[in-house]
N, C-alpha and C. Protein backbone atom coordinates (compact mmCIF):
# COMPACT_ATOMS: atom_id res chain seq x y z
N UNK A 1 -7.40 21.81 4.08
CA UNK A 1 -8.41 20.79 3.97
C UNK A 1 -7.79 19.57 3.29
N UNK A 2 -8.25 18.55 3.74
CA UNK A 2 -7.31 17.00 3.48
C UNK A 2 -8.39 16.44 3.03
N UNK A 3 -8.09 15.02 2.68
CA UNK A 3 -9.10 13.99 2.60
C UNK A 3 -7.99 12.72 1.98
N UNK A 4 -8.61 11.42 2.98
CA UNK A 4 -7.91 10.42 2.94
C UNK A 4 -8.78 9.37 2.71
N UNK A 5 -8.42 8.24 1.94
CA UNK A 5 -9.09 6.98 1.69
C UNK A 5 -8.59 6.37 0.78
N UNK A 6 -9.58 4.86 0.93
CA UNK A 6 -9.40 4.10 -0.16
C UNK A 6 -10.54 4.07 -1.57
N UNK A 7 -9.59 4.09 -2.74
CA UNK A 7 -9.87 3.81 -3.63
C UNK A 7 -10.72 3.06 -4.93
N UNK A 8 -11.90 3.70 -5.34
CA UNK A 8 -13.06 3.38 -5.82
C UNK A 8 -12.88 3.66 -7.59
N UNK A 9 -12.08 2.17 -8.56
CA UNK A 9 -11.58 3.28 -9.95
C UNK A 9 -12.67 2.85 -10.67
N UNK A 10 -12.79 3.63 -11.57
CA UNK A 10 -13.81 3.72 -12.79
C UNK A 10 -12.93 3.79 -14.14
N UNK A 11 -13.92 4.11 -15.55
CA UNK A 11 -13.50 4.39 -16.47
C UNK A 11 -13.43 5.95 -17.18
N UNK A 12 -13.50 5.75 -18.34
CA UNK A 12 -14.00 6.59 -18.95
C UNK A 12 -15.39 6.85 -19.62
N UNK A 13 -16.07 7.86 -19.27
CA UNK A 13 -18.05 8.26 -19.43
C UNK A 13 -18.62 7.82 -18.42
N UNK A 14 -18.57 7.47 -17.34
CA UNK A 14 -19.37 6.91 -16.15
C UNK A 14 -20.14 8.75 -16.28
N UNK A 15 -22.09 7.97 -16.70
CA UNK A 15 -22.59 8.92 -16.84
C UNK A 15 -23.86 8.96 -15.52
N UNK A 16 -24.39 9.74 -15.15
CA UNK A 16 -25.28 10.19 -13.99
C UNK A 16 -26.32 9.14 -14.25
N UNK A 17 -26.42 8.71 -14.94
CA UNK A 17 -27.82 7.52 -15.04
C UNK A 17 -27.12 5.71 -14.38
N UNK A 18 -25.56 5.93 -14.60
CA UNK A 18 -24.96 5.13 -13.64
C UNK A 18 -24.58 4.73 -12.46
N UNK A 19 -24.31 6.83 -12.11
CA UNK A 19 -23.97 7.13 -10.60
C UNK A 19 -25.13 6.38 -9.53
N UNK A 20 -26.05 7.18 -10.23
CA UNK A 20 -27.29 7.09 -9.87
C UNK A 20 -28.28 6.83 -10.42
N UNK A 21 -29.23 5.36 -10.76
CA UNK A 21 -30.27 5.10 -12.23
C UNK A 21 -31.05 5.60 -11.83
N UNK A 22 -31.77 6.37 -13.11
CA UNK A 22 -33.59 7.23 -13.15
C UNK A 22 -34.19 6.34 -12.45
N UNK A 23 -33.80 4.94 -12.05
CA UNK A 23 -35.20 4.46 -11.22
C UNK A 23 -35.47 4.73 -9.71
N UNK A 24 -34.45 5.35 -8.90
CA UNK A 24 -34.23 6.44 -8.49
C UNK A 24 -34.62 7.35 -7.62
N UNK A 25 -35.01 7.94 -9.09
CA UNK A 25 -34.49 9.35 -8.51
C UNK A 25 -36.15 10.12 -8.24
N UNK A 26 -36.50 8.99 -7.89
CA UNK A 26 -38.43 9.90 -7.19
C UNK A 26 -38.14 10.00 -5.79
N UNK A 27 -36.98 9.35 -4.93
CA UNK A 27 -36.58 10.15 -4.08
C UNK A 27 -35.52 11.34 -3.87
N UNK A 28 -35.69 12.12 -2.94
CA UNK A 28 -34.66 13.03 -2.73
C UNK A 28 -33.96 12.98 -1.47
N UNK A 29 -33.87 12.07 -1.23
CA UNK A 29 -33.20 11.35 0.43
C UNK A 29 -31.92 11.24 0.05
N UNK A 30 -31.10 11.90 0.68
CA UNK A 30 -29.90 11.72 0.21
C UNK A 30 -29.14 10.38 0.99
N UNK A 31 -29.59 9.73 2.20
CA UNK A 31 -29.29 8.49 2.70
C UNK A 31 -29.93 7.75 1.50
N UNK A 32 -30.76 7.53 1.40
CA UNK A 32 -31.74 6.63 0.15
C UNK A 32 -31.45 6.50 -0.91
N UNK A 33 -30.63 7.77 -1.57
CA UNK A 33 -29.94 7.94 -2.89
C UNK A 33 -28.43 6.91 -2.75
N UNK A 34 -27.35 7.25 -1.33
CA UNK A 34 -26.24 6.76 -1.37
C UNK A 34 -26.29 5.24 -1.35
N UNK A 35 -27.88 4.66 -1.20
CA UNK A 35 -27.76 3.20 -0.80
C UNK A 35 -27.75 2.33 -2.50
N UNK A 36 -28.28 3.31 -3.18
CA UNK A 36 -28.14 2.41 -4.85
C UNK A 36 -26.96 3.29 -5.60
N UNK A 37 -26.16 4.02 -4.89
CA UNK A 37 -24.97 4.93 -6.00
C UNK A 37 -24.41 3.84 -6.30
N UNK A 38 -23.81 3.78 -7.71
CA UNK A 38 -22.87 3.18 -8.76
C UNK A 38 -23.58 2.01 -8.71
N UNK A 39 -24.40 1.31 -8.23
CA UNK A 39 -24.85 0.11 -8.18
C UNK A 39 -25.04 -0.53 -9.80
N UNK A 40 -25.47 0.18 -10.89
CA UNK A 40 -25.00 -0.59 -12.52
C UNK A 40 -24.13 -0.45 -12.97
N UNK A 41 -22.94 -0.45 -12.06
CA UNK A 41 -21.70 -0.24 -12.72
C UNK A 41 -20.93 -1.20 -11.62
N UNK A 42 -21.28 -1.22 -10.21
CA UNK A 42 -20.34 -1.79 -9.70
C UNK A 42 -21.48 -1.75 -7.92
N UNK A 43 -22.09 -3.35 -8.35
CA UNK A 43 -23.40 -3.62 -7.25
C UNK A 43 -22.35 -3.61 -6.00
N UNK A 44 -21.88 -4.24 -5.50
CA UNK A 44 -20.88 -3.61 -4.29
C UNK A 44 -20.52 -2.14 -3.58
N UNK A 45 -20.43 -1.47 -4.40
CA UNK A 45 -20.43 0.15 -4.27
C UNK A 45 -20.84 0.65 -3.03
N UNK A 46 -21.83 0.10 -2.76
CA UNK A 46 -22.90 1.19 -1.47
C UNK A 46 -22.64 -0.32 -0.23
N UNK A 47 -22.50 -0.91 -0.13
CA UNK A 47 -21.89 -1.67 1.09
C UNK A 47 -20.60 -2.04 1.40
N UNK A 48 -19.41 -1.32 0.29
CA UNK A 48 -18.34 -1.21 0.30
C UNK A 48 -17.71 -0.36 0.75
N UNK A 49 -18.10 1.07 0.29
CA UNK A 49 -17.99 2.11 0.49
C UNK A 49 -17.56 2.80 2.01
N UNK A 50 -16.36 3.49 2.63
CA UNK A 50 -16.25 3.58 3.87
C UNK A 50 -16.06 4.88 3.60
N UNK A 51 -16.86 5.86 5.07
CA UNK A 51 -16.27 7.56 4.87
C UNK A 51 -15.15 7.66 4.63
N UNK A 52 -14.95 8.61 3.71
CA UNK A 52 -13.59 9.50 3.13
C UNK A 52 -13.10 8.42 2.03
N UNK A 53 -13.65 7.32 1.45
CA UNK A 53 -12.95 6.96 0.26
C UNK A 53 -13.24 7.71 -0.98
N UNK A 54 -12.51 7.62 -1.91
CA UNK A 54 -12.43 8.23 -2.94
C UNK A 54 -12.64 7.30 -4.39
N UNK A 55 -13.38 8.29 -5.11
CA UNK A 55 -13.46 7.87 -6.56
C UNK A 55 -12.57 8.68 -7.56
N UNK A 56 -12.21 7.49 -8.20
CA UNK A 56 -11.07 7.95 -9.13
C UNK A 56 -11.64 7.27 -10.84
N UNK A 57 -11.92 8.09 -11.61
CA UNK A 57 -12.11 7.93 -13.14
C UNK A 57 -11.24 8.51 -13.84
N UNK A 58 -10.94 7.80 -15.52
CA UNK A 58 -10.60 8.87 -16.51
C UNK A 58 -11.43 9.96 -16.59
N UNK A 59 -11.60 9.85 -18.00
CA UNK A 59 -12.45 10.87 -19.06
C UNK A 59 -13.73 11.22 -18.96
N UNK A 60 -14.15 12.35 -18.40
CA UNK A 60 -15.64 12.65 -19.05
C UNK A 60 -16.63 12.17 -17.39
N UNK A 61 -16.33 12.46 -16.25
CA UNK A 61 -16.71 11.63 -15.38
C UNK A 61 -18.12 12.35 -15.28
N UNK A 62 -19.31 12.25 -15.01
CA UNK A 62 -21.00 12.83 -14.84
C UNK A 62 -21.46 13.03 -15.80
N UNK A 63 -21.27 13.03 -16.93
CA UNK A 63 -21.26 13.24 -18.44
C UNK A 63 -23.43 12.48 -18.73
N UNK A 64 -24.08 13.18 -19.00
CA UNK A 64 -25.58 12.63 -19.33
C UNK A 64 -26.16 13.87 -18.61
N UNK A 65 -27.26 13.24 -18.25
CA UNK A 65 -28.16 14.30 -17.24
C UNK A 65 -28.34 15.43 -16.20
N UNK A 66 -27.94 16.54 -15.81
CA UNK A 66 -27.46 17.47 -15.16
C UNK A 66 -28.08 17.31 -13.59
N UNK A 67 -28.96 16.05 -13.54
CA UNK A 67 -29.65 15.77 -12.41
C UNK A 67 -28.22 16.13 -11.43
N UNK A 68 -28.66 16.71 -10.10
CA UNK A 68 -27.75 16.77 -9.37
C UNK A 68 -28.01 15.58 -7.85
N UNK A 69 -28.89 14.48 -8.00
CA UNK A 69 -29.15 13.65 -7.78
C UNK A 69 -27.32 12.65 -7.87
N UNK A 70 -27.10 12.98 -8.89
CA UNK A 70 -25.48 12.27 -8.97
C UNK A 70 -24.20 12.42 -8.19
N UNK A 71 -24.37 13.60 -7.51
CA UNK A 71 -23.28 14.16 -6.70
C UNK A 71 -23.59 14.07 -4.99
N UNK A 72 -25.14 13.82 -5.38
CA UNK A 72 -25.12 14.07 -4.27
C UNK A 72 -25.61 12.81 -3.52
N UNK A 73 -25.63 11.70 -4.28
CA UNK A 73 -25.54 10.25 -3.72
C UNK A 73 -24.23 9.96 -3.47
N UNK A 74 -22.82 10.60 -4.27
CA UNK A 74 -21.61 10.08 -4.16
C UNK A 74 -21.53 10.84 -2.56
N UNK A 75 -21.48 11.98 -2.75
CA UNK A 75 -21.46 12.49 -1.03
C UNK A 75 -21.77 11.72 0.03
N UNK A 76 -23.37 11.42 -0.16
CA UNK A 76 -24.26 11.08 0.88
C UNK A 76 -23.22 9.33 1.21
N UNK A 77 -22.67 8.80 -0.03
CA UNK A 77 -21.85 7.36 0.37
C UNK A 77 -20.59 7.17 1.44
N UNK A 78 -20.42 8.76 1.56
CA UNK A 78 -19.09 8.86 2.29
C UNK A 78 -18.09 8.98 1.62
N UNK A 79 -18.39 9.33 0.19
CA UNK A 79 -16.80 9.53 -0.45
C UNK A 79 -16.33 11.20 -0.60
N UNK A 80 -15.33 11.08 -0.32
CA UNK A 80 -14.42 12.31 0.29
C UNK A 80 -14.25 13.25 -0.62
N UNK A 81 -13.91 12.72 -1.76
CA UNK A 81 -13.48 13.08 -3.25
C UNK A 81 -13.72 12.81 -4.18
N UNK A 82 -13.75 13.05 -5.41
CA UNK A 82 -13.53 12.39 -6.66
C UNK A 82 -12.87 12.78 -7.31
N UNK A 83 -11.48 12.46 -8.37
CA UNK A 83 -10.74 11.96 -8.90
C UNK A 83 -10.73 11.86 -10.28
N UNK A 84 -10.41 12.56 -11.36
CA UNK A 84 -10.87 12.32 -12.72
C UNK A 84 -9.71 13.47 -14.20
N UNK A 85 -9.85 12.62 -14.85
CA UNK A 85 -8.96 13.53 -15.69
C UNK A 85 -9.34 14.41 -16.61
N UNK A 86 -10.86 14.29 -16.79
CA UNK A 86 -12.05 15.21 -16.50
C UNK A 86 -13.20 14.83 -16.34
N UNK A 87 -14.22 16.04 -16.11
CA UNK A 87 -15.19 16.37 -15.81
C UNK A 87 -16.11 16.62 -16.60
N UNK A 88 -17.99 16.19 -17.05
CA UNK A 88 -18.54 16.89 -17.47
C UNK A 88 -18.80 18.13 -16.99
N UNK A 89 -18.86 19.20 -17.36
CA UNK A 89 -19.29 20.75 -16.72
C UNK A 89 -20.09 20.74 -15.88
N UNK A 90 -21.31 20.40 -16.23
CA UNK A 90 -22.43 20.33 -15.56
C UNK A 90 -22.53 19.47 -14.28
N UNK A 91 -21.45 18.67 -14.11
CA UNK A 91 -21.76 17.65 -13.33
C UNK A 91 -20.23 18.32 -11.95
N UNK A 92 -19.60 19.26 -12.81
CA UNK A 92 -18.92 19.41 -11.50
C UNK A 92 -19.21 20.71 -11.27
N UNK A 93 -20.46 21.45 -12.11
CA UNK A 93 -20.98 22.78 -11.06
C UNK A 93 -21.47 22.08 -10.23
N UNK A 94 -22.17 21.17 -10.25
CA UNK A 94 -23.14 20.45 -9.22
C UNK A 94 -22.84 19.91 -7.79
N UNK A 95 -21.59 19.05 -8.22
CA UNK A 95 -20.85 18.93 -7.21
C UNK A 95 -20.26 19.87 -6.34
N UNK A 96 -19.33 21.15 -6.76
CA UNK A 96 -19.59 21.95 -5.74
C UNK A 96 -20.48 23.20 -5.17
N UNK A 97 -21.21 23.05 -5.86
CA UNK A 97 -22.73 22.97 -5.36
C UNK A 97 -23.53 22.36 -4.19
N UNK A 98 -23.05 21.50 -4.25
CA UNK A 98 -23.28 20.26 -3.04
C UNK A 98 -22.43 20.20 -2.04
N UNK A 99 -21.07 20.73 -2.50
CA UNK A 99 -19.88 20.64 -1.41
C UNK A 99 -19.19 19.08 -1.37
N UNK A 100 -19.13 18.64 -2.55
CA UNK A 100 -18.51 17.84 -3.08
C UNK A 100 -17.16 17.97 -3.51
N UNK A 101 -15.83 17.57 -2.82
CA UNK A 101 -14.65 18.30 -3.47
C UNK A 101 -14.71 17.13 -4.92
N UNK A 102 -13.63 17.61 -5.70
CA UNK A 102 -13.38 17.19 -7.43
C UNK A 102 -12.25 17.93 -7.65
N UNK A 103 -11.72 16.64 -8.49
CA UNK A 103 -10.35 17.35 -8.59
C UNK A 103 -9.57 16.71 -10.30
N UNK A 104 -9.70 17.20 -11.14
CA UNK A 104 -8.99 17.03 -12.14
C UNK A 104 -7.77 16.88 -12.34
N UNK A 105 -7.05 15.78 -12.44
CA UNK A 105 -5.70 15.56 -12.68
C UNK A 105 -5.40 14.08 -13.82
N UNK A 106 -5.21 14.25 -14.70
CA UNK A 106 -4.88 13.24 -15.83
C UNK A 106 -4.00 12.30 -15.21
N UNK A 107 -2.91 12.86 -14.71
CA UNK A 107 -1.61 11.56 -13.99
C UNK A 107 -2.30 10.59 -12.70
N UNK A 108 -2.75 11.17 -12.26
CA UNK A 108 -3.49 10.81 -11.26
C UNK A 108 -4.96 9.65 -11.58
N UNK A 109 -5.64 10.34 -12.36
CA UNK A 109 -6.19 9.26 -13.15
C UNK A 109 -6.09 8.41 -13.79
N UNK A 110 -4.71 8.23 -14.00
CA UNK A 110 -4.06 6.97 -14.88
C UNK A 110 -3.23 6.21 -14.49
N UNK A 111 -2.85 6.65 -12.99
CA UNK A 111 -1.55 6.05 -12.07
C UNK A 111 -2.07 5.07 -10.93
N UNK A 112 -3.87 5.57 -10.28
CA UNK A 112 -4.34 5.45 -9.52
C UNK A 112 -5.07 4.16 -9.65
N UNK A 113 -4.95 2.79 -8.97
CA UNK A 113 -5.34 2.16 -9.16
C UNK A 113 -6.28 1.53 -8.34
N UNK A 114 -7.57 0.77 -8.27
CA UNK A 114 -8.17 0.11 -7.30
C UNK A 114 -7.94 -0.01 -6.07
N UNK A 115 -8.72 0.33 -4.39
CA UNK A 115 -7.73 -0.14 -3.65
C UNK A 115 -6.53 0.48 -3.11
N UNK A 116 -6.43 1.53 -3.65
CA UNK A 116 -4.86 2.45 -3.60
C UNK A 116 -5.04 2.83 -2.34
N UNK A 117 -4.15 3.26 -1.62
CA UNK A 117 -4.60 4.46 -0.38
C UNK A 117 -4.22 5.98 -0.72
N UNK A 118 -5.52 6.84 -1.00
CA UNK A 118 -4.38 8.44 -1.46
C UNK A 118 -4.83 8.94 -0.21
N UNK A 119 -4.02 10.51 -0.78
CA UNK A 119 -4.23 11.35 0.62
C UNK A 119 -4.15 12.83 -0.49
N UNK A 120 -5.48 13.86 -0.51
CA UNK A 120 -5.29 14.73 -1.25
C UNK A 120 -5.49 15.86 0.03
N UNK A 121 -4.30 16.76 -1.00
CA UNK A 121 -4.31 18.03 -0.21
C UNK A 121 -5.10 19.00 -1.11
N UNK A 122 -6.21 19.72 -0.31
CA UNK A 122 -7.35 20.29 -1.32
C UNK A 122 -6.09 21.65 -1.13
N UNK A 123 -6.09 21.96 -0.35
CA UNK A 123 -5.02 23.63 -0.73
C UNK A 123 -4.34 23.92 -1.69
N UNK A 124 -3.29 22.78 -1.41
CA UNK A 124 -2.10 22.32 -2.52
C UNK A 124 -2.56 22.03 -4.24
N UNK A 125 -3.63 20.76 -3.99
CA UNK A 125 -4.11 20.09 -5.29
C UNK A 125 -2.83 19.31 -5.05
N UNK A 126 -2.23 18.77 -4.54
CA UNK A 126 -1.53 17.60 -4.15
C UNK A 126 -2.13 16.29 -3.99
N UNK A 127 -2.39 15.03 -4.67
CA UNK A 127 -2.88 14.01 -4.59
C UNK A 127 -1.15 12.72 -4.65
N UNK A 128 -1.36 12.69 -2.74
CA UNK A 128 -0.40 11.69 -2.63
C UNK A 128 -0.81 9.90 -2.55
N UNK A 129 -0.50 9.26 -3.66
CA UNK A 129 -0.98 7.80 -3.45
C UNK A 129 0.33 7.03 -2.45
N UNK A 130 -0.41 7.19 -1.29
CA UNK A 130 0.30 6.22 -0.44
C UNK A 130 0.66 4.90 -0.42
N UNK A 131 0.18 4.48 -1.63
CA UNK A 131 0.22 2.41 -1.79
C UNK A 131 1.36 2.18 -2.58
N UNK A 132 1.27 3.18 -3.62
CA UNK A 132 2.77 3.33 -4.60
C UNK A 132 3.98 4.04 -4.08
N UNK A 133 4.09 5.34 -3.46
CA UNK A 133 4.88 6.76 -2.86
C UNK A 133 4.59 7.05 -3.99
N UNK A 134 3.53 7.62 -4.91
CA UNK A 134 3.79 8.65 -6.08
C UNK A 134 3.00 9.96 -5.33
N UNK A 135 3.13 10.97 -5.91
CA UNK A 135 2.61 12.33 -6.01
C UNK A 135 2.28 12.61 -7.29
N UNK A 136 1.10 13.36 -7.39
CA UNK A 136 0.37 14.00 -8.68
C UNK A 136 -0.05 15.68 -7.85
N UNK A 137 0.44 16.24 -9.55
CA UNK A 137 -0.16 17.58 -9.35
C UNK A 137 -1.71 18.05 -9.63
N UNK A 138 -2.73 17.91 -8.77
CA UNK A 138 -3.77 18.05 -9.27
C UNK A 138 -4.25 19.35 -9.55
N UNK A 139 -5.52 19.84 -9.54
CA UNK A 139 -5.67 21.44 -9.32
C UNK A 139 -6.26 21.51 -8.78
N UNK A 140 -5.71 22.65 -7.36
CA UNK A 140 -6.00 23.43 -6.44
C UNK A 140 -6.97 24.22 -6.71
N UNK A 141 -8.16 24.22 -5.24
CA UNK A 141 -9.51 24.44 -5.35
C UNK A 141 -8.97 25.92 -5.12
N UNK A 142 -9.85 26.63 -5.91
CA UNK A 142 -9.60 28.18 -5.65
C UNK A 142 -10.30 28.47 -3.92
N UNK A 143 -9.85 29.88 -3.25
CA UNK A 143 -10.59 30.08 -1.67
C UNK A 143 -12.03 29.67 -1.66
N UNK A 144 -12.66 30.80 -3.07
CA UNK A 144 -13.65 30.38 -2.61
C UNK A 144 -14.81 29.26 -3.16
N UNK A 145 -14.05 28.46 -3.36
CA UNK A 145 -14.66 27.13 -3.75
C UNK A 145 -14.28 26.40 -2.29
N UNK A 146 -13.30 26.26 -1.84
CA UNK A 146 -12.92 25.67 -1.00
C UNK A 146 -13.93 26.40 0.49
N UNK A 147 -14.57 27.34 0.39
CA UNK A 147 -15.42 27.83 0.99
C UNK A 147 -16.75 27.15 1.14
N UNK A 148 -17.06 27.17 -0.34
CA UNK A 148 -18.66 26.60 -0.68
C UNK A 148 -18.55 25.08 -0.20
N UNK A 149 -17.32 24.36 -0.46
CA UNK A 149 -17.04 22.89 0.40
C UNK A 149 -17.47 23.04 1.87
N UNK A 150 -16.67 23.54 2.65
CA UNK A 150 -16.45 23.83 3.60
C UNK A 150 -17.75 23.82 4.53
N UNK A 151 -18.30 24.60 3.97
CA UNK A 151 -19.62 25.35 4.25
C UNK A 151 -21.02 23.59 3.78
N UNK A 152 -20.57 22.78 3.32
CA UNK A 152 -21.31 21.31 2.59
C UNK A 152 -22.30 22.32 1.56
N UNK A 153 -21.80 22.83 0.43
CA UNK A 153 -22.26 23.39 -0.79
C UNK A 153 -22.78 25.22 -0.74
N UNK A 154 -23.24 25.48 -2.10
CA UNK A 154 -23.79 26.68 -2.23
C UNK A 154 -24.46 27.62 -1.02
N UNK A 155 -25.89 26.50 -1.13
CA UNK A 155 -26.85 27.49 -0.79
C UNK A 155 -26.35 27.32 0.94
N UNK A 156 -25.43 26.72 2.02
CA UNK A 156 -25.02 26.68 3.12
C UNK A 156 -24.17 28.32 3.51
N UNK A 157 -23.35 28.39 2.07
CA UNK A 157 -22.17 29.16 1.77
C UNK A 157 -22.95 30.18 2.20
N UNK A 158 -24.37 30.62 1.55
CA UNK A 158 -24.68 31.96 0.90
C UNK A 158 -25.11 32.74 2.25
N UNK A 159 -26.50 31.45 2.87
CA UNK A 159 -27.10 31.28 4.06
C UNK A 159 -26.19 31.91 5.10
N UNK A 160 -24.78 31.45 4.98
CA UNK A 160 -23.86 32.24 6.12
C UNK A 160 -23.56 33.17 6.01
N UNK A 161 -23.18 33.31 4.76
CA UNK A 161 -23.21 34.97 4.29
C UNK A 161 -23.88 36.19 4.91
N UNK A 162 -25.28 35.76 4.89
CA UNK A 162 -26.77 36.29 4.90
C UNK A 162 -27.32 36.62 6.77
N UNK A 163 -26.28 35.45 7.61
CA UNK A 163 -27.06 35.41 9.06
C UNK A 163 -26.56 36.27 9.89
């Protein structure tokens, strides 16, 4: 499993009330959700945004509200991945939950700049930035996470399981 794009960087604490603001979140449309993602952090976001780009943060990336409203507007935007040198907990059960890949790598979060072109190998945890030639070692999604992706989250995973 691959995923290729351009480059969406953040900081450090980009929290779920940013991804996505409580004003919000009285829908559950996940087209409807991707059209205001990151919008108080970066109003461009949702008409910028092209399938398979990627978000790349430092520290602490979903960090606030466990709403899973946050993961699943970044999805619904077309972004492929996200990128971070970590994770709140809660915010990356959620994500693959959703079938959101995430991928923790510190070098990668600090090398990766605006605009970049990467290319991550979810098998590997290989995150190649094509704009520089660097390589980062990220971490490799275990099978069966890379399953619950696969499958676009949990309850898809289980459902197949089950038919």
């Amino acid at each position: 499993m691959k995923a290729l794009g351009k480059v969406f960087k953040y900081g450090d604490n980009v929290d779920t009330d940013v991804i996505i603001p409580a004003r919000y979140l009285n829908s559950s449309d996940p087209a409807e959700l991707a059209t205001h993602c990151m919008e108080d952090i970066d109003k461009d976001f949702a008409k910028n945004v092209q399938k398979g780009d990627i978000i790349v943060a430092t520290k602490n990336f979903g960090c606030g509200s466990s709403r899973e409203h946050a993961p699943i507007s970044i999805k619904a935007s077309g972004v492929s991945c996200v990128i971070a040198e970590t994770f709140a907990r809660i915010f990356y059960r959620n994500a693959i939950n959703i079938g959101l890949p995430i991928i923790e790598c510190k070098e990668a979060a600090e090398n990766i700049d605006a605009g970049d072109s990467v290319e991550i190998d979810f098998d590997s945890g290989i995150i190649y930035n094509k704009t520089k030639g660097e390589s980062y070692q990220g971490q490799a999604f275990p099978e069966f996470m890379q399953k619950i992706i696969k499958a676009e989250g949990l309850m898809n995973y289980i459902n197949s399981k089950n038919a």
